[in-house]
Protein backbone atom coordinates (compact mmCIF):
# COMPACT_ATOMS: atom_id res chain seq x y z
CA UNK A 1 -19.53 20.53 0.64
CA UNK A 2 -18.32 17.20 1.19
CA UNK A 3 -15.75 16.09 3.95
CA UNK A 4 -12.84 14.52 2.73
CA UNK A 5 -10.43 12.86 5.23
CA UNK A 6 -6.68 12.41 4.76
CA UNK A 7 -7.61 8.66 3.33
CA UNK A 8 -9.69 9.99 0.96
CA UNK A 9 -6.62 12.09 -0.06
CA UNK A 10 -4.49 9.38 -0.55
CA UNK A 11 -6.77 7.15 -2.26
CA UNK A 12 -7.50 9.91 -4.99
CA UNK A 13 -3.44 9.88 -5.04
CA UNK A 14 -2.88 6.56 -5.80
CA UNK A 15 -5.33 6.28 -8.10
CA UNK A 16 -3.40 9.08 -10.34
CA UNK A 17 -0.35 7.23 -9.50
CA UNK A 18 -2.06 3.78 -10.49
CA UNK A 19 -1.27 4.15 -14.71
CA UNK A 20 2.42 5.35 -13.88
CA UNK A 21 3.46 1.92 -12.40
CA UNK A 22 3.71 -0.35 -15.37
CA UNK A 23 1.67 -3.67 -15.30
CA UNK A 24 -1.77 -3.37 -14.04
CA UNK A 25 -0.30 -6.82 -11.42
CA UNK A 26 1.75 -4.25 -9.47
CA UNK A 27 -0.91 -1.21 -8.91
CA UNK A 28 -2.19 -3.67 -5.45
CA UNK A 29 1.41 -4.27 -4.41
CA UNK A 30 2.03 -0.45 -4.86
CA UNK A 31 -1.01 0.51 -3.06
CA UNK A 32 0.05 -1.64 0.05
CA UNK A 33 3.68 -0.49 -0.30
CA UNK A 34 3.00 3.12 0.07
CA UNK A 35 -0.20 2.42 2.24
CA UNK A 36 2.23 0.89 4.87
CA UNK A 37 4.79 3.94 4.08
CA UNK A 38 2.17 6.05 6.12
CA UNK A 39 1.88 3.69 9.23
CA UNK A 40 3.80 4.15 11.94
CA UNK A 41 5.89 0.98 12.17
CA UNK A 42 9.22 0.81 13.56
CA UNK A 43 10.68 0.03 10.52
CA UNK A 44 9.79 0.44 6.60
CA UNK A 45 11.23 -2.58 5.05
CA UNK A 46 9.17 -4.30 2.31
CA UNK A 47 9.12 -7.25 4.80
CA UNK A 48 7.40 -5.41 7.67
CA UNK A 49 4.99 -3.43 5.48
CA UNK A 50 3.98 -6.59 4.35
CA UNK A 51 3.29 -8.56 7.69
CA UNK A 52 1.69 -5.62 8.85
CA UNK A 53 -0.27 -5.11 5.45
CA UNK A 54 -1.27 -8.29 4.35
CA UNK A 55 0.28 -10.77 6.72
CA UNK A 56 -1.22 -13.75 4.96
CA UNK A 57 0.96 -13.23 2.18
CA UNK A 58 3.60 -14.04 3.61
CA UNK A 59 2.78 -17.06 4.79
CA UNK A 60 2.28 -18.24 1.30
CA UNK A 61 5.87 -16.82 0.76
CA UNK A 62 7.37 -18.45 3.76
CA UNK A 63 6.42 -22.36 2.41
């Protein structure tokens, strides 16, 4: 029997969730969003998900 870890888990997760979000654009955005839900950052604002999750993003946001 195979081992699945806890990111295997979640990845089978968000793939169910995937369809229920709309626009096929926002399934990457999602998957960040509640990837950086699960990290342990001091705070869980879009803004530090994001430079914690893709940090080069927002510095195409910040020009």
């Amino acid at each position: 029997m195979p081992h699945h870890t806890l990111y295997d888990h979640f990845e089978t997760y968000l793939k169910e969730l995937a369809p229920k979000v709309g626009h096929a654009d926002r399934v990457s955005s999602c998957k960040d969003y509640y990837y950086g839900l699960m990290l342990s950052l001091p705070r869980k604002s879009n803004e530090h998900i994001a430079a914690t999750v893709d940090p080069a993003l927002l510095i195409g946001v910040a020009q």
